[in-house]
Protein backbone atom coordinates (compact mmCIF):
# COMPACT_ATOMS: atom_id res chain seq x y z
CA UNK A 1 -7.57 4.30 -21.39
CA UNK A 2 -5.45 1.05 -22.59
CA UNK A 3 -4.60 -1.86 -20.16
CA UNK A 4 -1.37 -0.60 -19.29
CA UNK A 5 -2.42 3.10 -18.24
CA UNK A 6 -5.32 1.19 -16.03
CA UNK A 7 -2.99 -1.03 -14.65
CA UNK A 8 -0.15 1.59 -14.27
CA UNK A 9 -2.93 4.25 -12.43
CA UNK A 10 -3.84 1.01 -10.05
CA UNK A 11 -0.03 1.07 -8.73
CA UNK A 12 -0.01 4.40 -8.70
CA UNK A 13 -3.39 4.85 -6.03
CA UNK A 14 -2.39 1.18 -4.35
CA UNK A 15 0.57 2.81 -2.83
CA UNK A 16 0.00 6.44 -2.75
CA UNK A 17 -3.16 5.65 0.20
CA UNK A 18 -0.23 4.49 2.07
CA UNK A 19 2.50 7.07 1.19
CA UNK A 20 0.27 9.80 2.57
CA UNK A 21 0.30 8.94 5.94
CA UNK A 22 2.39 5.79 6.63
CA UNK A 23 5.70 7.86 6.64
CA UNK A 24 4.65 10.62 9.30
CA UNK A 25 3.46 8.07 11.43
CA UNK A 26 6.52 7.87 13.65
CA UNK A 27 5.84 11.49 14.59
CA UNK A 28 2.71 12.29 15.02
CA UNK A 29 1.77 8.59 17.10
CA UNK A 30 4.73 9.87 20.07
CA UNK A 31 4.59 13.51 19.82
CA UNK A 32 3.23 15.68 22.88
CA UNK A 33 -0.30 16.56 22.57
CA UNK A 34 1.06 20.04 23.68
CA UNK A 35 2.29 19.97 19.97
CA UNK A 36 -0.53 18.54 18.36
CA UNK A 37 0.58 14.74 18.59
CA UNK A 38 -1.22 11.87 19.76
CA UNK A 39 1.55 11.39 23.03
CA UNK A 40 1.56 7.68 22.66
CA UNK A 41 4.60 5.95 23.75
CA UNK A 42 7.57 4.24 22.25
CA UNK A 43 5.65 0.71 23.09
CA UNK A 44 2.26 1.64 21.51
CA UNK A 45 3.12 3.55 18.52
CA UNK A 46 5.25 -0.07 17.96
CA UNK A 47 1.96 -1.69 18.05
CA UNK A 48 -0.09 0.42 16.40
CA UNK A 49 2.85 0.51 13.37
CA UNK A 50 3.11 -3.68 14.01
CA UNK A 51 0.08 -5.17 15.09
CA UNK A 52 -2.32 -3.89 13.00
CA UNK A 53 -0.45 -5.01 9.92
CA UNK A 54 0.88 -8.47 11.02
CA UNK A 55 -3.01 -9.20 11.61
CA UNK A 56 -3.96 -8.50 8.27
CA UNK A 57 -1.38 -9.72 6.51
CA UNK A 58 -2.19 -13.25 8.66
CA UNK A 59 -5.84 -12.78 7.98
CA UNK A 60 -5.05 -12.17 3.97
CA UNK A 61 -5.08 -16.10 2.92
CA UNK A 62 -8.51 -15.91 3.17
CA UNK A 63 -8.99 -13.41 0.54
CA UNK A 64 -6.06 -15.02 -1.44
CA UNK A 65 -8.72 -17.85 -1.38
CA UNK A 66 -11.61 -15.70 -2.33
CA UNK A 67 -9.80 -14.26 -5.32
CA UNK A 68 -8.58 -17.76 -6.30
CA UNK A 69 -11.63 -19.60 -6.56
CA UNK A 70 -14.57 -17.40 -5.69
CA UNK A 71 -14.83 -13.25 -7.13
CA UNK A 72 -13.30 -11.48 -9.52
CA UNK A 73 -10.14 -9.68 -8.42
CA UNK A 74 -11.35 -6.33 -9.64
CA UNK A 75 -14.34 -6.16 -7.67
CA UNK A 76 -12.68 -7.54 -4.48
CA UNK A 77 -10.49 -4.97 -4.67
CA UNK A 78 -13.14 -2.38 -4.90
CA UNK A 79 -14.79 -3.17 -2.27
CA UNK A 80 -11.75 -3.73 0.36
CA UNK A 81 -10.51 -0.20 -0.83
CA UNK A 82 -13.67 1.71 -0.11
CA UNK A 83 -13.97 0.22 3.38
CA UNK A 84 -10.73 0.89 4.17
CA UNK A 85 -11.15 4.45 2.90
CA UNK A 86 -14.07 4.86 5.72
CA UNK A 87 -12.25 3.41 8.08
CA UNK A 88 -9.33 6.05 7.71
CA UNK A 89 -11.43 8.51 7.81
CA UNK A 90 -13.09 7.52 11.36
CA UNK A 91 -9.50 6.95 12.53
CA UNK A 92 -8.24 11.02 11.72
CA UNK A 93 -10.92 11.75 14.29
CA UNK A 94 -9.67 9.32 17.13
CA UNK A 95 -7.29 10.50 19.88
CA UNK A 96 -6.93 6.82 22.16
CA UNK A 97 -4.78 4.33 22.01
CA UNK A 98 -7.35 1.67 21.61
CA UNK A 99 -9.32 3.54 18.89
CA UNK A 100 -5.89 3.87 16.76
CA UNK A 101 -4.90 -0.09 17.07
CA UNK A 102 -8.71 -1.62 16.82
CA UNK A 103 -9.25 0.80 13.58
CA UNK A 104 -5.88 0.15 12.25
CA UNK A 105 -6.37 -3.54 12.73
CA UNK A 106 -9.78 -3.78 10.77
CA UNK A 107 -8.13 -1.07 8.14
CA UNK A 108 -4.95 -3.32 7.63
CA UNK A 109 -6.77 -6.44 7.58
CA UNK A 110 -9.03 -5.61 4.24
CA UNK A 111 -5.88 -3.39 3.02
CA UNK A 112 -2.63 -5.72 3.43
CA UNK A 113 -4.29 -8.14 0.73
CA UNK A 114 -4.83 -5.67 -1.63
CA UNK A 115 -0.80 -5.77 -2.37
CA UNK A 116 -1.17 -9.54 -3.33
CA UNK A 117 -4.08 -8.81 -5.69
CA UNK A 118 -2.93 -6.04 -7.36
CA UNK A 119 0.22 -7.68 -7.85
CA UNK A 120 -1.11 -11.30 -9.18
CA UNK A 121 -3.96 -9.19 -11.07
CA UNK A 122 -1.55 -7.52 -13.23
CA UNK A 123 0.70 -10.40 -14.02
CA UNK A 124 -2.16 -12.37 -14.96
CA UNK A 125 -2.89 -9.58 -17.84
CA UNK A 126 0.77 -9.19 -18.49
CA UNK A 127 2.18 -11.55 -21.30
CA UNK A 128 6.00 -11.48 -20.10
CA UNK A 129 5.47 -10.29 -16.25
CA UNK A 130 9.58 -10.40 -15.47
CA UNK A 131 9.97 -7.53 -17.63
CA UNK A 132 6.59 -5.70 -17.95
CA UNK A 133 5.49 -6.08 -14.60
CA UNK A 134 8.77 -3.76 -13.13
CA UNK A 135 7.24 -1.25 -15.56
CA UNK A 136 4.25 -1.09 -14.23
CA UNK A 137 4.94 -1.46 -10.50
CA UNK A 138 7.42 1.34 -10.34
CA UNK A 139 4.07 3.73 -10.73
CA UNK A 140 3.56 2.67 -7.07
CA UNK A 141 7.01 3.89 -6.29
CA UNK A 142 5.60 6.99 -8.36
CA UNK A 143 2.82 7.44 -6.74
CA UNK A 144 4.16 7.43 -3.35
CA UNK A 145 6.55 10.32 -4.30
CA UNK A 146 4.02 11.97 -5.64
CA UNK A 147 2.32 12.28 -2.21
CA UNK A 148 5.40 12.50 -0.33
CA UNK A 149 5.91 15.82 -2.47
CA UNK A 150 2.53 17.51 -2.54
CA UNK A 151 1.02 17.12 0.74
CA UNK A 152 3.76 18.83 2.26
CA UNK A 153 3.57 21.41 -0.11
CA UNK A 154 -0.16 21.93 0.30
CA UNK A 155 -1.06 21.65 4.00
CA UNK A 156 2.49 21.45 5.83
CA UNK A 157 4.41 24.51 4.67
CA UNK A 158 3.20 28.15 3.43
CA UNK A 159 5.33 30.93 1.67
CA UNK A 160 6.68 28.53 -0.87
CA UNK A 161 10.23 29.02 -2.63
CA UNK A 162 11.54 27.53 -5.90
CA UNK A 163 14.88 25.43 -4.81
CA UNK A 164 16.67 23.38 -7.03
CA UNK A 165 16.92 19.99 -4.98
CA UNK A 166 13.85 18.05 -4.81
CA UNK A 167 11.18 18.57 -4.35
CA UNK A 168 11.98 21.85 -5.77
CA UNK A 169 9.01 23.97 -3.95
CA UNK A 170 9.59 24.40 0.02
CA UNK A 171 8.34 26.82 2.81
CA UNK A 172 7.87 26.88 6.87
CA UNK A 173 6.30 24.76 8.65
CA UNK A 174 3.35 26.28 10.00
CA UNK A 175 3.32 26.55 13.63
CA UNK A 176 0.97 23.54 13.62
CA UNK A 177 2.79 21.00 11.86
CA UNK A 178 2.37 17.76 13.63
CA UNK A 179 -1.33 18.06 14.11
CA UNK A 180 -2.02 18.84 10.25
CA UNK A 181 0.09 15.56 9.85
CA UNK A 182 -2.75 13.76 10.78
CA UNK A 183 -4.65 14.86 8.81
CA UNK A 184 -2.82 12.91 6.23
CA UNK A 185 -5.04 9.84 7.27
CA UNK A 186 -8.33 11.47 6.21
CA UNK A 187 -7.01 12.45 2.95
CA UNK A 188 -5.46 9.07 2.37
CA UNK A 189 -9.33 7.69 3.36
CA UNK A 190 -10.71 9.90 0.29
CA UNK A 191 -8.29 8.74 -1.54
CA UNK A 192 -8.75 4.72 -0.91
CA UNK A 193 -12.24 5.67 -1.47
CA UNK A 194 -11.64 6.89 -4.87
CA UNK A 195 -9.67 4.27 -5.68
CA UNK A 196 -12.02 1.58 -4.99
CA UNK A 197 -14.23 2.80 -7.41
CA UNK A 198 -11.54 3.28 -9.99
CA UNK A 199 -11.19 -0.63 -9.59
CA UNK A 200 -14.65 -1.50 -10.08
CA UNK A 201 -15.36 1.38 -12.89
CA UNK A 202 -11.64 0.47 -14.91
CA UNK A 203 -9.99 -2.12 -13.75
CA UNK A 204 -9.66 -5.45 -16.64
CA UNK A 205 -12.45 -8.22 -15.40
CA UNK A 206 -9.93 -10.97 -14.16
CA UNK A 207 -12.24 -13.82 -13.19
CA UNK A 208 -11.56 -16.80 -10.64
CA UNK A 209 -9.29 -19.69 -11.53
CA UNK A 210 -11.16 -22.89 -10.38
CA UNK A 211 -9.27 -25.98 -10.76
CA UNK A 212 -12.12 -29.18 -10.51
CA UNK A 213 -11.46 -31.35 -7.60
CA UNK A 214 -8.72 -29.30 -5.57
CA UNK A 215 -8.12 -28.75 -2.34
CA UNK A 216 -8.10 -25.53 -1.09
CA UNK A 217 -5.95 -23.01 -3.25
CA UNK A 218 -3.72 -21.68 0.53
CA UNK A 219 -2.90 -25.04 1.27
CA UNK A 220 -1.64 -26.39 -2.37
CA UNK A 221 -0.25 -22.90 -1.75
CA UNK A 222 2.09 -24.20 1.32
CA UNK A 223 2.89 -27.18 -1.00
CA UNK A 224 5.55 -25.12 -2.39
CA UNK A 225 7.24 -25.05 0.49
CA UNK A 226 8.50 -28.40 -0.75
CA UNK A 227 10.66 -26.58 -3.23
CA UNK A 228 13.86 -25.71 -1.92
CA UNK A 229 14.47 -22.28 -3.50
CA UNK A 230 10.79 -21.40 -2.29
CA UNK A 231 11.52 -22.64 1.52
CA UNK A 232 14.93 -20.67 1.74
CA UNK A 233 13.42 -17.32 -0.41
CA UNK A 234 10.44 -17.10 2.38
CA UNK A 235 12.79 -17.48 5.52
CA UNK A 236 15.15 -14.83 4.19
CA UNK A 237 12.22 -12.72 3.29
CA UNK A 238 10.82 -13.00 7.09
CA UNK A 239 14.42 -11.81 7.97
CA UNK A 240 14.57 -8.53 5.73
CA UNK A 241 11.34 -7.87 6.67
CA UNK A 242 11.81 -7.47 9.84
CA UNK A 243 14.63 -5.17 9.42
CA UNK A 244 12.46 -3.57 6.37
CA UNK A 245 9.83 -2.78 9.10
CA UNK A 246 11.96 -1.03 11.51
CA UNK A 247 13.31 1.50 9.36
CA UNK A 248 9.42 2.43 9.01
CA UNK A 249 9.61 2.51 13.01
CA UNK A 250 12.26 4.35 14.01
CA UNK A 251 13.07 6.38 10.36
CA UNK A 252 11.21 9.40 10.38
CA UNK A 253 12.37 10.06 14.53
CA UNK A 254 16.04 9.44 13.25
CA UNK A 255 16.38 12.04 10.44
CA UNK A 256 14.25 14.58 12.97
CA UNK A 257 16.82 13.75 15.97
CA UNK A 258 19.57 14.08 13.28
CA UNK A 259 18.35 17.58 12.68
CA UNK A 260 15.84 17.66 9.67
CA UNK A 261 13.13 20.06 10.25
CA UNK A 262 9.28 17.42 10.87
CA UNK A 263 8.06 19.42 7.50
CA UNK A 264 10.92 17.73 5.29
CA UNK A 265 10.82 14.17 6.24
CA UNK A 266 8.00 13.03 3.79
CA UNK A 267 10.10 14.57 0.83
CA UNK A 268 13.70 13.24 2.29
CA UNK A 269 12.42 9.46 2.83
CA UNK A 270 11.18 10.01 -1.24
CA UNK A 271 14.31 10.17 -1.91
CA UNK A 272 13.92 6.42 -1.53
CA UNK A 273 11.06 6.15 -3.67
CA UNK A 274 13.08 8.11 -6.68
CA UNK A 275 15.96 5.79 -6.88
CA UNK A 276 13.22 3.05 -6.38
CA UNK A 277 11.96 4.29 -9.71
CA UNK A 278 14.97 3.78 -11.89
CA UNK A 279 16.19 0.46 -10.26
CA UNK A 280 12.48 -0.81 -10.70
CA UNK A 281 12.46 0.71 -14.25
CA UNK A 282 15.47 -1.65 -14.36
CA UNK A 283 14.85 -4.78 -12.47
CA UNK A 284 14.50 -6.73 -16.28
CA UNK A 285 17.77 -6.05 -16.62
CA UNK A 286 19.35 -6.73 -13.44
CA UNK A 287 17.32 -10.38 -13.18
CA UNK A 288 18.61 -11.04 -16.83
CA UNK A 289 22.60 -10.20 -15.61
CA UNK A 290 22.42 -11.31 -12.74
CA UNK A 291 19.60 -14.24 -12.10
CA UNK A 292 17.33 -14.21 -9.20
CA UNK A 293 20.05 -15.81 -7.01
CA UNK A 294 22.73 -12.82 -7.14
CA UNK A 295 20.12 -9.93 -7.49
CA UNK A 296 18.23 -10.78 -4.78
CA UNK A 297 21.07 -11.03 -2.36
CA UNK A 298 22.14 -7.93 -3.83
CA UNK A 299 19.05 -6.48 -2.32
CA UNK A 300 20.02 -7.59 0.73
CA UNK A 301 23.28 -6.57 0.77
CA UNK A 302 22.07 -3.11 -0.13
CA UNK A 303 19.94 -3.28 3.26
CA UNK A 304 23.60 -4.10 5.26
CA UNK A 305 24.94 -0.57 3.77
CA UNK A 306 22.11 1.52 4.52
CA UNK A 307 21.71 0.58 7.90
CA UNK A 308 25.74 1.16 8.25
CA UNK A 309 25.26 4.19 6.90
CA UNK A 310 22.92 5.02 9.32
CA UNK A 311 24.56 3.64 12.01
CA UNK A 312 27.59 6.42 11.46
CA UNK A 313 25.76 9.13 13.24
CA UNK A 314 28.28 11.81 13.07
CA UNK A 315 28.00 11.92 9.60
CA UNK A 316 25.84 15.35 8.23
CA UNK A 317 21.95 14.73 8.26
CA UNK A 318 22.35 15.50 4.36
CA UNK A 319 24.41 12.00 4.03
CA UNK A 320 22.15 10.24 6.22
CA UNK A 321 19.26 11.19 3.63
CA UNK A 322 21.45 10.31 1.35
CA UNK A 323 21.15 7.29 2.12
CA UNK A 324 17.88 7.02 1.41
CA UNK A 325 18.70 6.29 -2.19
CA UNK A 326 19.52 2.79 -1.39
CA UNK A 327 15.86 1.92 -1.34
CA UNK A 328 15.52 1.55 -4.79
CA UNK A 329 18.17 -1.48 -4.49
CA UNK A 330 16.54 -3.06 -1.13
CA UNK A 331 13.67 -3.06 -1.96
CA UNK A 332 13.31 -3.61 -6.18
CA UNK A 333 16.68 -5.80 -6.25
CA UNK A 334 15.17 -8.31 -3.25
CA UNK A 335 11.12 -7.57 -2.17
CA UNK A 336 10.14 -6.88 -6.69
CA UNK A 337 12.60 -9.96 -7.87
CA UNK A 338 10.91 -11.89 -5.25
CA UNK A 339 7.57 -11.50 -5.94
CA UNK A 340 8.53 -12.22 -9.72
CA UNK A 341 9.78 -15.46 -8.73
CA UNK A 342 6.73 -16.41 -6.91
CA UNK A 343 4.74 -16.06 -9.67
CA UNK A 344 7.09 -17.86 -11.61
CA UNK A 345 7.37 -20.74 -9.27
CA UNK A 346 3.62 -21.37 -8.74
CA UNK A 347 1.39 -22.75 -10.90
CA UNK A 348 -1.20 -20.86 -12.81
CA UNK A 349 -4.38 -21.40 -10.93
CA UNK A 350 -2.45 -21.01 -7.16
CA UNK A 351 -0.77 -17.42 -7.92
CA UNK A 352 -3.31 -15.56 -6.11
CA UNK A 353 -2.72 -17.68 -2.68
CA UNK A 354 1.07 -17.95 -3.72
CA UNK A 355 1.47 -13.88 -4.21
CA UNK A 356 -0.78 -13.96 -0.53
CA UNK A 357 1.50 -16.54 1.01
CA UNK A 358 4.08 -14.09 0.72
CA UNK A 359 2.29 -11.08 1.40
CA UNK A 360 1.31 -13.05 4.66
CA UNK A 361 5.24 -13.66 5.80
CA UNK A 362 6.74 -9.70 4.58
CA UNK A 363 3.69 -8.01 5.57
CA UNK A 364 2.36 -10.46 8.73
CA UNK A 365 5.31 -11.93 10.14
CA UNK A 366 7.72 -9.76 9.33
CA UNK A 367 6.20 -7.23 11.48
CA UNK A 368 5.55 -8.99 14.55
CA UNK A 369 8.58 -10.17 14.85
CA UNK A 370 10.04 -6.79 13.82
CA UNK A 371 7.99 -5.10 17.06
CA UNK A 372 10.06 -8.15 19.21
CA UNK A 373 13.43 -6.65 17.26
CA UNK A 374 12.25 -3.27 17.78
CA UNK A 375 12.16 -3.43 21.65
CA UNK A 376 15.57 -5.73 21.73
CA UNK A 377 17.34 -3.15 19.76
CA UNK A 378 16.52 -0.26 21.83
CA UNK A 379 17.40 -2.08 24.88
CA UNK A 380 20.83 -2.25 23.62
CA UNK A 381 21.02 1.40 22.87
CA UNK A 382 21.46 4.15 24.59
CA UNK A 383 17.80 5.97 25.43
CA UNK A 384 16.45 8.78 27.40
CA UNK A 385 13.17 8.41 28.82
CA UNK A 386 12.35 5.61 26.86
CA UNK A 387 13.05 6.84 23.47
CA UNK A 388 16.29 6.64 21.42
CA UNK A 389 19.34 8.88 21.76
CA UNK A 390 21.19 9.68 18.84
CA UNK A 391 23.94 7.66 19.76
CA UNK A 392 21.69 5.01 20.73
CA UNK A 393 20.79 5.32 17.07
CA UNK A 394 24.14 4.06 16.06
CA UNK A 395 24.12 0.96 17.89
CA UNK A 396 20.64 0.25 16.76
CA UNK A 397 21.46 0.71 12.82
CA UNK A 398 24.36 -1.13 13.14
CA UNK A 399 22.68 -4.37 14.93
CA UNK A 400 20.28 -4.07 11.79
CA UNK A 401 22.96 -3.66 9.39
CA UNK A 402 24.18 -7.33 10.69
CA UNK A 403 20.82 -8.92 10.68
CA UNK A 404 20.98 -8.13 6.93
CA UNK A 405 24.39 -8.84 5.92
CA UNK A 406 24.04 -12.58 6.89
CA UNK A 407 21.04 -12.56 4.69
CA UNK A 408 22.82 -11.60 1.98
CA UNK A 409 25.46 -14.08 2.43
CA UNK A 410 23.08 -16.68 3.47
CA UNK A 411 20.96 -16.41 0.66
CA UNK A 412 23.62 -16.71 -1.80
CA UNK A 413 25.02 -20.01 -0.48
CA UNK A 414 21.77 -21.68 -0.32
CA UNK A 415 19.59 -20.34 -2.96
CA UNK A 416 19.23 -21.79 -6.34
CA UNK A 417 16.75 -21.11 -8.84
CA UNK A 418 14.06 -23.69 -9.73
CA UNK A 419 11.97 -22.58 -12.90
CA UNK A 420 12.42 -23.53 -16.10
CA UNK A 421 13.41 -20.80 -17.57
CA UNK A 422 16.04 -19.51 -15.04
CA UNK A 423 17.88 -16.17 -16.39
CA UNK A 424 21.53 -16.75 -17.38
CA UNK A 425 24.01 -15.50 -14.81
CA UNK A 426 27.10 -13.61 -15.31
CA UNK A 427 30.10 -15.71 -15.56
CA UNK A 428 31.55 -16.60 -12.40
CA UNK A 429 28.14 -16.26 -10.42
CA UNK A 430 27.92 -19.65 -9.28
């Protein structure tokens, strides 16, 4: 297998243990255990979504650290994934409250800096990362589809029918569709499992970077922070990714109040993923049109439309998913270029922390402060029993959709691009 198909496969399983379950999560945490659900509320499936996440994300440093000085990236990732693996599978058997957040705490604390490491371990064996390491990320996005498409297929749905709209085989739900959603955690346990021995079995040996006489790698790390362009990218970032996490909140109990059957929401949020794939496939060429500066408020603008979009809820639940093919743009055009740019920024032997600096503020955060914009959202919307209308939808996307235009405009008025070798700009783009 060459270095590209091992690093390509290690996308592809990073964010495919997610995909499987992370999606159907909104569901399956508040529906009635009459229907198989969990019957948490609107307040604890926001912490159980949040909490767990923003822990390990704040937690992550410390691994940045370990990977930075210390181990080998391959085998920490190895043996973070196969934890976490158990620890999903324990979790699928849990019916409490407590049991969901304490296990999704530990699971997200040894999983969130496994984005970070993947990311900084295949731009280290990269030899032009701004336009190879697109390539090889997108096989995340591709793996997540690929999930999004077949576990449906397999365990949601019987009696299936050749359609021609993605993803091309459907059926009925069975009758017991929202517990067998759960039962996309224990798969997505084997799976981390797997994949954690794929990492120590195939993964390139990518040893420690030790610089003599340094201080500790996180806080040179914060150091950058002294660059302007790396100050005003991470307090836009904590912006969009707080309104990057709620759409993970509320998305899945939007398209099902709009009207989609529960058995079609894992393929209509892949939609997503799909248009992820070709803007991703692309992202070389946007950053060399554009520059950093314009695509990444792009991104940002593209997170303004989709929530207006949203926010319309009259329109046909086929244009609302629809709208899912904005993704691609919000998330390769801002959260991909960004990551680029932090490994661009930092030096050689502080990447690792750097890539886990941000990880810590779009994964850590991002998500606390999401769960405070959550709750502040919904109490400006119309609800029913504590849980969003569809008209209290509208108000909610549209709030959002705000949020995210005045990071797109803020961006572009403050941010200007510090390495060397900044990518020419269109005329007119300054």
């Amino acid at each position: 297998m060459t270095l590209k198909a091992r690093l390509n496969l290690m996308m592809f399983l990073e964010y495919a243990v997610k995909g499987l379950w992370f999606p159907l999560a909104s569901i399956f945490l508040t529906a009635p255990v009459a229907t198989g659900g969990l019957g948490f509320n609107e307040t604890q499936k926001g912490n159980i979504i949040a909490i767990p996440f923003a822990v390990g994300a704040i937690l992550s440093p410390l691994v940045g650290q370990l990977c930075d000085r210390f181990f080998p990236a391959q085998r920490t990732l190895g043996v973070l994934l196969m934890v976490t693996g158990v620890l999903k599978i324990i979790t699928a058997q849990q019916t409490s409250y407590l049991a969901w957040l304490i296990l999704g705490t530990a699971f997200a604390i040894l999983y969130v800096p496994t984005v970070s490491v993947t990311n900084s371990l295949a731009m280290s064996h990269l030899q032009h990362p701004k336009t190879e390491f697109p390539r090889v990320r997108v096989w995340g996005t591709i793996g997540w589809i690929a999930v999004a498409w077949v576990f449906p297929m397999l365990w949601l749905q019987h009696d299936l029918k050749f359609q021609l709209l993605p993803p091309f085989l459907k059926g009925p739900a069975h009758d017991d569709v929202t517990a067998r959603m759960i039962d996309a955690v224990m798969v997505a346990g084997g799976l981390a499992i797997a994949y954690g021995l794929f990492s120590f079995l195939f993964l390139p040996h990518t040893p420690p970077v030790k610089k003599e006489g340094a201080r500790l790698a996180l806080l040179d790390a914060f150091g950058l922070f002294r660059k302007p362009s790396f100050a005003i990218l991470m307090i836009v970032s904590l912006l969009i990714a707080m309104v990057h996490t709620i759409y993970f909140f509320q998305m899945g109990a939007f398209l099902v109040s709009a009207g989609l059957d529960k058995a079609d929401v894992m393929p209509a949020l892949s939609l997503g993923q799909i248009s992820e794939i070709a803007v991703m496939a692309s992202l070389g060429w946007f950053l060399r049109k554009m520059g950093f500066r314009w695509c990444m408020a792009f991104g940002a603008a593209c997170f303004a439309i989709r929530y207006g979009i949203f926010a319309q809820t009259g329109l046909p639940v086929a244009v609302q998913v629809a709208a899912q093919a904005l993704h691609g743009f919000c998330f390769a055009c801002f959260f991909a270029a960004a990551f680029i740019y932090v490994d661009r920024i930092a030096p050689r032997e502080l990447r690792h922390s750097a890539q886990t600096l941000y990880t810590l503020v779009m994964f850590g955060l991002g998500p606390i402060l999401a769960s405070w914009l959550n709750t502040s959202l919904a109490k400006q919307a119309e609800t029913v029993d504590g849980k969003l209308t569809l008209a209290g939808y509208g108000t909610y996307w549209q709030i959002a959709a705000f949020v995210a235009l005045g990071c797109s405009i803020g961006f572009a008025v403050f941010f200007r691009d510090e390495t060397e070798t900044e990518p020419s700009p269109q005329p007119g783009a300054h």
